[in-house]
C-alpha atoms as a PDB file:
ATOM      1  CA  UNK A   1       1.406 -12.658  13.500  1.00  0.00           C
ATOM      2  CA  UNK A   2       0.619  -9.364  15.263  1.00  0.00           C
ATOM      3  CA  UNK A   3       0.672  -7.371  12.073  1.00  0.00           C
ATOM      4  CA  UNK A   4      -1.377  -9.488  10.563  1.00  0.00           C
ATOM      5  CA  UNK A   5      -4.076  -9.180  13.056  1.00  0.00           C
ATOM      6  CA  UNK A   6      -4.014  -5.382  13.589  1.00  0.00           C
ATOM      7  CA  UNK A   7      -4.751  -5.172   9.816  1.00  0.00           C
ATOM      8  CA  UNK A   8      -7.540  -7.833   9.743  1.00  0.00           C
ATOM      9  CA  UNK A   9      -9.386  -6.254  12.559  1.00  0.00           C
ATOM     10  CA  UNK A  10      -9.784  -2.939  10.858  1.00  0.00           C
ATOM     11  CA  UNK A  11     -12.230  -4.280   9.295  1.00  0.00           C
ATOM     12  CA  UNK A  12     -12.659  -4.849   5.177  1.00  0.00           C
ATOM     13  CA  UNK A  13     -12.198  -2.596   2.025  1.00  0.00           C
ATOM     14  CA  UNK A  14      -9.040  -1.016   2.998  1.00  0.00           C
ATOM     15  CA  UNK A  15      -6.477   0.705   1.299  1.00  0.00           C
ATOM     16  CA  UNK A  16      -3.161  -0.601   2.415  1.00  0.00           C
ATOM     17  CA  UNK A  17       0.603   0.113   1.813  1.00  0.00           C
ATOM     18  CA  UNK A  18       2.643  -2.922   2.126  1.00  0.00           C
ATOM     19  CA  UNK A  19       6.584  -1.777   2.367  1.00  0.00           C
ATOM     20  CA  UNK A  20       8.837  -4.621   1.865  1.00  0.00           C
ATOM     21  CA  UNK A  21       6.506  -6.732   0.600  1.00  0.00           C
ATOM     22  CA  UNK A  22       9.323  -9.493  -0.689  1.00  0.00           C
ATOM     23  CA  UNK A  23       7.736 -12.445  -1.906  1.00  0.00           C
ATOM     24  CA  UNK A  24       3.627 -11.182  -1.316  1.00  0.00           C
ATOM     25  CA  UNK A  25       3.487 -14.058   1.923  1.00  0.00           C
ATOM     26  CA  UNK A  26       1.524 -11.068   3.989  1.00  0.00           C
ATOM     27  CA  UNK A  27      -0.056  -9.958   1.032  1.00  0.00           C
ATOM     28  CA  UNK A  28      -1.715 -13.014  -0.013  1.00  0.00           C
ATOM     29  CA  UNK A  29      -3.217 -13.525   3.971  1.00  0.00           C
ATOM     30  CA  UNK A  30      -4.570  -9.701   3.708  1.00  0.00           C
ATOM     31  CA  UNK A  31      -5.541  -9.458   0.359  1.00  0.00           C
ATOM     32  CA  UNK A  32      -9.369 -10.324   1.280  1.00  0.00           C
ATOM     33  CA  UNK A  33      -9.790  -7.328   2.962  1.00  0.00           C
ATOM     34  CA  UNK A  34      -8.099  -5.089   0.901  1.00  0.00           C
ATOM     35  CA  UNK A  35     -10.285  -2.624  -1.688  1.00  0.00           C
ATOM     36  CA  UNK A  36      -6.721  -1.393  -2.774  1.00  0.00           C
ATOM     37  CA  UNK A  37      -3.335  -2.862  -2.247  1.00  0.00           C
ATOM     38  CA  UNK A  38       0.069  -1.278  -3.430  1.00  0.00           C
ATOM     39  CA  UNK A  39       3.452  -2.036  -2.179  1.00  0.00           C
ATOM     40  CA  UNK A  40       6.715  -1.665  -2.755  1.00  0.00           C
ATOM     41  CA  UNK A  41       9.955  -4.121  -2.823  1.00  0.00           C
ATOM     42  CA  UNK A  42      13.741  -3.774  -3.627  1.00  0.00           C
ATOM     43  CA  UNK A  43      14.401  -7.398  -4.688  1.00  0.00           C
ATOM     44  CA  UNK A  44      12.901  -7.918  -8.002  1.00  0.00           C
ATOM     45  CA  UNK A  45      12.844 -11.773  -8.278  1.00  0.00           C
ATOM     46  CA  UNK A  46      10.666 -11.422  -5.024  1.00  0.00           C
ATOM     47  CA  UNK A  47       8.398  -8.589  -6.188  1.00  0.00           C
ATOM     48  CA  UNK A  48       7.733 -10.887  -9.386  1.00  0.00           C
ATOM     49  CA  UNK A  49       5.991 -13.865  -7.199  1.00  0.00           C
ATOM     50  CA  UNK A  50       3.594 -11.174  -5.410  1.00  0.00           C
ATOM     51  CA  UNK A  51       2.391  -9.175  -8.738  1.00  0.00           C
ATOM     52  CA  UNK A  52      -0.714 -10.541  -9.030  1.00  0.00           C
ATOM     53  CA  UNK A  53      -1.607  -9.770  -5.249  1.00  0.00           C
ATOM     54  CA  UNK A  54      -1.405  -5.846  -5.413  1.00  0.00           C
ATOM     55  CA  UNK A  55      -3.420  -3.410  -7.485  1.00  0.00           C
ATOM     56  CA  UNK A  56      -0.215  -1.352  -7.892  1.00  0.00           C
ATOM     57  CA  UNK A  57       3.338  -3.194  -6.927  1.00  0.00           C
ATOM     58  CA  UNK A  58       6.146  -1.084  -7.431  1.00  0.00           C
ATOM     59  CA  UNK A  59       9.583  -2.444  -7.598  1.00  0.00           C
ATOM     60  CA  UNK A  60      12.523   0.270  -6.439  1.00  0.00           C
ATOM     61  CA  UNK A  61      14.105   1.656  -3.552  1.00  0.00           C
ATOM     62  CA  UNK A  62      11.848   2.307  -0.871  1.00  0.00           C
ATOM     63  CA  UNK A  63      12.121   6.227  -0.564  1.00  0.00           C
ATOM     64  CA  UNK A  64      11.717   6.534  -4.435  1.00  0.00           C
ATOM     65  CA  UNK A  65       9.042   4.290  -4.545  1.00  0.00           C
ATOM     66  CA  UNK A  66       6.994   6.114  -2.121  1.00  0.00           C
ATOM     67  CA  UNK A  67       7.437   9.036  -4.196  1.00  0.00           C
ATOM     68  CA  UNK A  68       5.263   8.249  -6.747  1.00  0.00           C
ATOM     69  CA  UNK A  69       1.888   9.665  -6.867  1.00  0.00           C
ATOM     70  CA  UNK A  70      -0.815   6.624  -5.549  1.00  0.00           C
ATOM     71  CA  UNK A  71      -4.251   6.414  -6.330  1.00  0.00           C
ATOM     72  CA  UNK A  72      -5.293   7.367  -3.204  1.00  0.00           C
ATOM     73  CA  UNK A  73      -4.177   7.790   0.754  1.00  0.00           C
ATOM     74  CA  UNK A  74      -3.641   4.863   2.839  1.00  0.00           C
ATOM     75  CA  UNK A  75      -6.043   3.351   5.764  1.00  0.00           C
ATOM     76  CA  UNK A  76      -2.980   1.462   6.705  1.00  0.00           C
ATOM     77  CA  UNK A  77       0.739   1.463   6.196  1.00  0.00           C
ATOM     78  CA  UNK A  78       2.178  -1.809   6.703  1.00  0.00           C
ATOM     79  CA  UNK A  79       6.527  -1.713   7.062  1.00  0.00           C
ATOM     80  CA  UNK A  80       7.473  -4.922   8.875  1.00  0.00           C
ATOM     81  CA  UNK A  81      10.683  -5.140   9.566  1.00  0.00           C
ATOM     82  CA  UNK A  82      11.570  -2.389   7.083  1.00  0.00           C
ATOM     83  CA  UNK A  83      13.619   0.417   9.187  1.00  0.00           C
ATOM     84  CA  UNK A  84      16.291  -1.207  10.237  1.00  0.00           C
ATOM     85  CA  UNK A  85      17.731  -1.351   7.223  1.00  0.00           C
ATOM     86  CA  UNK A  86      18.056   1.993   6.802  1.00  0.00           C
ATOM     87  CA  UNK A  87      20.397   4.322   7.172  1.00  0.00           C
ATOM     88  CA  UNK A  88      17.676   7.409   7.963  1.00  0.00           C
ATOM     89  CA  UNK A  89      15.004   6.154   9.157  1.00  0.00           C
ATOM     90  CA  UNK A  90      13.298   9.297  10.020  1.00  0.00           C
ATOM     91  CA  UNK A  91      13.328  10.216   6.139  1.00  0.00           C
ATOM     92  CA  UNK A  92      11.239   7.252   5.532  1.00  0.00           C
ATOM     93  CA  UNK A  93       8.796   7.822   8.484  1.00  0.00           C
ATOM     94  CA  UNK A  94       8.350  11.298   7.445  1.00  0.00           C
ATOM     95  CA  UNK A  95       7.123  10.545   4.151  1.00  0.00           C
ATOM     96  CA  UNK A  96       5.011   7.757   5.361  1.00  0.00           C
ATOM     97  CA  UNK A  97       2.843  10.745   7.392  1.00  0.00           C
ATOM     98  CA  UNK A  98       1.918  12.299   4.643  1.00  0.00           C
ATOM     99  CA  UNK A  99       0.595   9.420   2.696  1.00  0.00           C
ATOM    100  CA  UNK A 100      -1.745   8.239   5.596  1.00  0.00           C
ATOM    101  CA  UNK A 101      -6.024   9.321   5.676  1.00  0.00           C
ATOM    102  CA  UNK A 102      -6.390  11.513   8.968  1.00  0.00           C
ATOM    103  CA  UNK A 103      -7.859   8.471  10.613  1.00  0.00           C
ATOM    104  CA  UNK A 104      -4.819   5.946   8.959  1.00  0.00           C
ATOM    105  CA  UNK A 105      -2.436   4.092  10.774  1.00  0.00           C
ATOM    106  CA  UNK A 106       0.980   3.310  10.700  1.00  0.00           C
ATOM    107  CA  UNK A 107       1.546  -0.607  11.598  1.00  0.00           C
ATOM    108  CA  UNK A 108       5.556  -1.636  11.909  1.00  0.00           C
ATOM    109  CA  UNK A 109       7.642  -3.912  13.830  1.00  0.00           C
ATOM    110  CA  UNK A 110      11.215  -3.497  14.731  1.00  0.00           C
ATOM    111  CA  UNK A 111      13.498  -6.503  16.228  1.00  0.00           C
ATOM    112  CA  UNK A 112      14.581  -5.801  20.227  1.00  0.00           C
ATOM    113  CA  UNK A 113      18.275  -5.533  20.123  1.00  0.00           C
ATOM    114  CA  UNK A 114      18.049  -5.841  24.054  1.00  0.00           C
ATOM    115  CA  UNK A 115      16.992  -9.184  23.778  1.00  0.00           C
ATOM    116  CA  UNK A 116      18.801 -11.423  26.643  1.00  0.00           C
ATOM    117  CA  UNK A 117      20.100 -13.365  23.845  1.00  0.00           C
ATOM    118  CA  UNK A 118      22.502  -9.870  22.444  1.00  0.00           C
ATOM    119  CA  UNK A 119      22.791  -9.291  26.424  1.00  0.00           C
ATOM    120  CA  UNK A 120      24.423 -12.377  27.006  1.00  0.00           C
ATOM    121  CA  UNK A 121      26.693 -11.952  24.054  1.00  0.00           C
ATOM    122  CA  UNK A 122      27.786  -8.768  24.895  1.00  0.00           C
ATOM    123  CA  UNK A 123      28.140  -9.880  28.614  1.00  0.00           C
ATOM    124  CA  UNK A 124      30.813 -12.605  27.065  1.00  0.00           C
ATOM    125  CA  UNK A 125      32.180 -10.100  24.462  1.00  0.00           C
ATOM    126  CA  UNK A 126      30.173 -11.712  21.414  1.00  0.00           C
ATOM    127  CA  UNK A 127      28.529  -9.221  18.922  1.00  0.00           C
ATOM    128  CA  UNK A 128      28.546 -11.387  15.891  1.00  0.00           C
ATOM    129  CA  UNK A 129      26.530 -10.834  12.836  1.00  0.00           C
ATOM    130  CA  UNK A 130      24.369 -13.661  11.580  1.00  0.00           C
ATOM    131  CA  UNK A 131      22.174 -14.580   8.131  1.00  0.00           C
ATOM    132  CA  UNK A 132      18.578 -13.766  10.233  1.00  0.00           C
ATOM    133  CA  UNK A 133      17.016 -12.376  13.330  1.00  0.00           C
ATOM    134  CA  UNK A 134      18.257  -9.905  15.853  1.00  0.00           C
ATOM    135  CA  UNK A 135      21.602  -9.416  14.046  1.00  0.00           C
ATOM    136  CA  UNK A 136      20.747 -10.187  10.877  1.00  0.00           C
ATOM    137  CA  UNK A 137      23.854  -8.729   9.120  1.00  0.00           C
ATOM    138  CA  UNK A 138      21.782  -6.199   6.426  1.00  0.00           C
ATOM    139  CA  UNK A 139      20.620  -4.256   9.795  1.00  0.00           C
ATOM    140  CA  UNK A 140      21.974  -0.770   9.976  1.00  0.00           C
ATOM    141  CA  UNK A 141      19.932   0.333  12.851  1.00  0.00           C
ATOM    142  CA  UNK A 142      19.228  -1.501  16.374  1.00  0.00           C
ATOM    143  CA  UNK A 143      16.417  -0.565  18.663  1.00  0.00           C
ATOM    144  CA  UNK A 144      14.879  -1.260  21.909  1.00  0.00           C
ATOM    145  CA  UNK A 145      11.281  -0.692  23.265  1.00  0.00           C
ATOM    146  CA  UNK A 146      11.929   2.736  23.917  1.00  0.00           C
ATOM    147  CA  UNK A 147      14.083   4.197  21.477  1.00  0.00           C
ATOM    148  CA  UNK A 148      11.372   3.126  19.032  1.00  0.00           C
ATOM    149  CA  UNK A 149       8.823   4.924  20.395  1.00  0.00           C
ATOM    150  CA  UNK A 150      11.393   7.863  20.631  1.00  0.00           C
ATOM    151  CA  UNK A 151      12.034   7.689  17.033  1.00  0.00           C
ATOM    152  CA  UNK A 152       7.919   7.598  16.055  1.00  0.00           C
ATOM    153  CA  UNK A 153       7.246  10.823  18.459  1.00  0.00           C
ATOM    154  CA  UNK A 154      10.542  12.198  17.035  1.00  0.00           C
ATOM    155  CA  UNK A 155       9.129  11.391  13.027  1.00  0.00           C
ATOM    156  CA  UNK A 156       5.745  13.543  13.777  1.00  0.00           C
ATOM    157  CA  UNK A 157       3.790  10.095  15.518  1.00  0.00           C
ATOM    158  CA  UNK A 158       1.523   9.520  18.114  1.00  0.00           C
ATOM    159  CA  UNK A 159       1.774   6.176  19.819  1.00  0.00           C
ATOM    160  CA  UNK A 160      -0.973   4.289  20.015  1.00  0.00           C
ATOM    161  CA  UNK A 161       0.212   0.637  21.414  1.00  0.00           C
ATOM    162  CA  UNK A 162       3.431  -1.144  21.174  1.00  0.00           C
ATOM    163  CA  UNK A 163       3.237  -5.021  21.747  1.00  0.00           C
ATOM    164  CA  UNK A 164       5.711  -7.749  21.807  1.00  0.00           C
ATOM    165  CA  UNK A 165       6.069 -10.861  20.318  1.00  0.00           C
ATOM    166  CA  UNK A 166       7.921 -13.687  21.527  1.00  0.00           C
ATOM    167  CA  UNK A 167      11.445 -15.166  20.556  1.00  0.00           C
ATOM    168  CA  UNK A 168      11.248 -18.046  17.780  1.00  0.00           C
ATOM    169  CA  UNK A 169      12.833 -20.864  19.865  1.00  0.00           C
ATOM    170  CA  UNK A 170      14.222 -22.723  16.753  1.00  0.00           C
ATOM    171  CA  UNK A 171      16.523 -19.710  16.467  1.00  0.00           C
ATOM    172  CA  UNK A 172      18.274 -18.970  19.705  1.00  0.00           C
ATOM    173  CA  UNK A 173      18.174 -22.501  21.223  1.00  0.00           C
ATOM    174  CA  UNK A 174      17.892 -25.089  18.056  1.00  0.00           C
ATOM    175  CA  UNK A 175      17.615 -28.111  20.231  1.00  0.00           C
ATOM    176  CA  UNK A 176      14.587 -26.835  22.360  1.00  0.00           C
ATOM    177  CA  UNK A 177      12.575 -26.469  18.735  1.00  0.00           C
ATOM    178  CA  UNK A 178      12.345 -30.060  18.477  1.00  0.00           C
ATOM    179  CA  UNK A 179      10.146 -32.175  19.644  1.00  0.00           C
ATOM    180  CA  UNK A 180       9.478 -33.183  22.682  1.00  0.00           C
ATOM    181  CA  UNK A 181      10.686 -30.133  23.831  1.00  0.00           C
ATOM    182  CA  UNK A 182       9.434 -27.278  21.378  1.00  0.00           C
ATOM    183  CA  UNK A 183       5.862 -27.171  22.495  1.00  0.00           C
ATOM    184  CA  UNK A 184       6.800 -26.411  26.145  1.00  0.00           C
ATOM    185  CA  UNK A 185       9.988 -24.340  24.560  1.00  0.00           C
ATOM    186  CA  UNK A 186       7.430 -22.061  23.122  1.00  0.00           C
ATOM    187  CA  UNK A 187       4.990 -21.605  25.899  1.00  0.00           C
ATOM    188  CA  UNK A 188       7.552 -20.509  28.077  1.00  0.00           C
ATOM    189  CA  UNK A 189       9.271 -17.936  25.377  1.00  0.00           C
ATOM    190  CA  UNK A 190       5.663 -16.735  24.938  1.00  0.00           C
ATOM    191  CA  UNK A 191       5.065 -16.266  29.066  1.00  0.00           C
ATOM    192  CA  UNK A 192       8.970 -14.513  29.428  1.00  0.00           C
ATOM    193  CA  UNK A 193       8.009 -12.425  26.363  1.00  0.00           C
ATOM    194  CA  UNK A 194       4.926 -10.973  28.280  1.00  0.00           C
ATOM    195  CA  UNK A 195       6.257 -10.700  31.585  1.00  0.00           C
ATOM    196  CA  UNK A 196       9.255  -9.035  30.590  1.00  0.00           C
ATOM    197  CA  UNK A 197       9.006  -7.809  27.190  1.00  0.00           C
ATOM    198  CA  UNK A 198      12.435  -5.634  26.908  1.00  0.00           C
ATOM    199  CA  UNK A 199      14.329  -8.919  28.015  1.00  0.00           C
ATOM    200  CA  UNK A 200      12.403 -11.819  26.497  1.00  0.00           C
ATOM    201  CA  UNK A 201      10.378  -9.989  23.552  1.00  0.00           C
ATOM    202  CA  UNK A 202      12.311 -10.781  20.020  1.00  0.00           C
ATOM    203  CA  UNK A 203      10.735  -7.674  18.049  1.00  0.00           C
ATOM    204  CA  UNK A 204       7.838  -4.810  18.887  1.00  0.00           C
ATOM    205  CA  UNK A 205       4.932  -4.069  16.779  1.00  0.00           C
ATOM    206  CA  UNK A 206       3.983  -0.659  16.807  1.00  0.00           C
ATOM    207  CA  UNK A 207       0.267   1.259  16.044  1.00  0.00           C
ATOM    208  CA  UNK A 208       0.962   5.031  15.455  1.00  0.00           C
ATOM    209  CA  UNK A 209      -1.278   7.468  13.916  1.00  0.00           C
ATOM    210  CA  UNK A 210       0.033  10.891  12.701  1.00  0.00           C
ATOM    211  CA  UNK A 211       0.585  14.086  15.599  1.00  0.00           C
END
């Protein structure tokens, strides 16, 4: 996981924001090198299994949980698959800014709604919701590679890398995620995804750091 390894490799004793932390799975794996951890989650049944991961979980809307007056500023702001959910997204990124040290980073991944899979559809006249993944029917936002980075610049950001990762088989094809096929399946998404990363890539994970 690409978020999970731009965190680990700032090193240890961090102070980290985790936004949409549901159940505390990314928590747990970055806990280690966290001094101080704090998040913040919608779904209370979820924020109740990651408690005893954070120093400061805070259950709540996202905006009004952000609100609140933390400890201390942030090394890193995790929101993984966060902004698409919401309506504004620039409200959210502009109160992020301002919670970051001068040297913090802002680590978040968005899904690629230019994905040949939603080209195809739309070539065929198919736009149809689903329970996960591209068009997971709770999005209220759809980006590509670009108008991501437009909205960062636009929310007061300065780009520092955008990478891709590569379409989970299992989900667009479900027969080529068994075996025999899913190891091959999975080298070749991975290859497409890095060749040709605003066709093949399934979500970018963006570094930014404050204008």
């Amino acid at each position: 996981m690409l978020l999970l390894e731009k965190v680990l490799a700032r090193g240890t004793g961090l102070a980290v924001l985790d936004l949409g932390f549901g159940a505390g799975l990314f928590a747990r794996r970055i806990r280690p090198a966290c001094r101080y951890l704090a998040g913040v989650e919608l779904d209370p049944e979820a924020a109740n299994e990651a408690v005893p991961f954070f120093d400061e979980p805070v259950t709540g809307d996202l905006l009004e949980g952000i609100s609140r007056p933390w400890k201390e500023p942030f090394d890193v702001i995790v929101a993984g698959d966060v902004l698409e959910h919401l309506p504004r997204p620039e409200v959210l990124l502009d109160s992020l800014r301002r919670l970051l040290k001068p040297d913090g980073v802002l680590l978040l991944s968005l899904p690629n709604v230019a994905n040949v899979t939603v080209r195809l559809g739309l070539l065929f006249g198919r736009f149809h919701y689903a329970p996960r993944g591209i068009l997971d029917r709770t999005h209220l936002r759809f980006f590509t590679r670009a108008t991501g980075r437009a909205l960062l610049e636009e929310s007061g950001y300065r780009v520092l890398s955008v990478d891709t990762t590569a379409m989970p088989i299992e989900l667009a094809f479900p027969a080529l995620g068994r075996p025999p096929f899913v190891g091959l399946a999975r080298a070749a998404s991975l290859v497409s995804a890095r060749l040709w990363p605003t066709l093949f890539g399934y979500q970018f994970v963006y570094e930014a750091r404050p204008a």
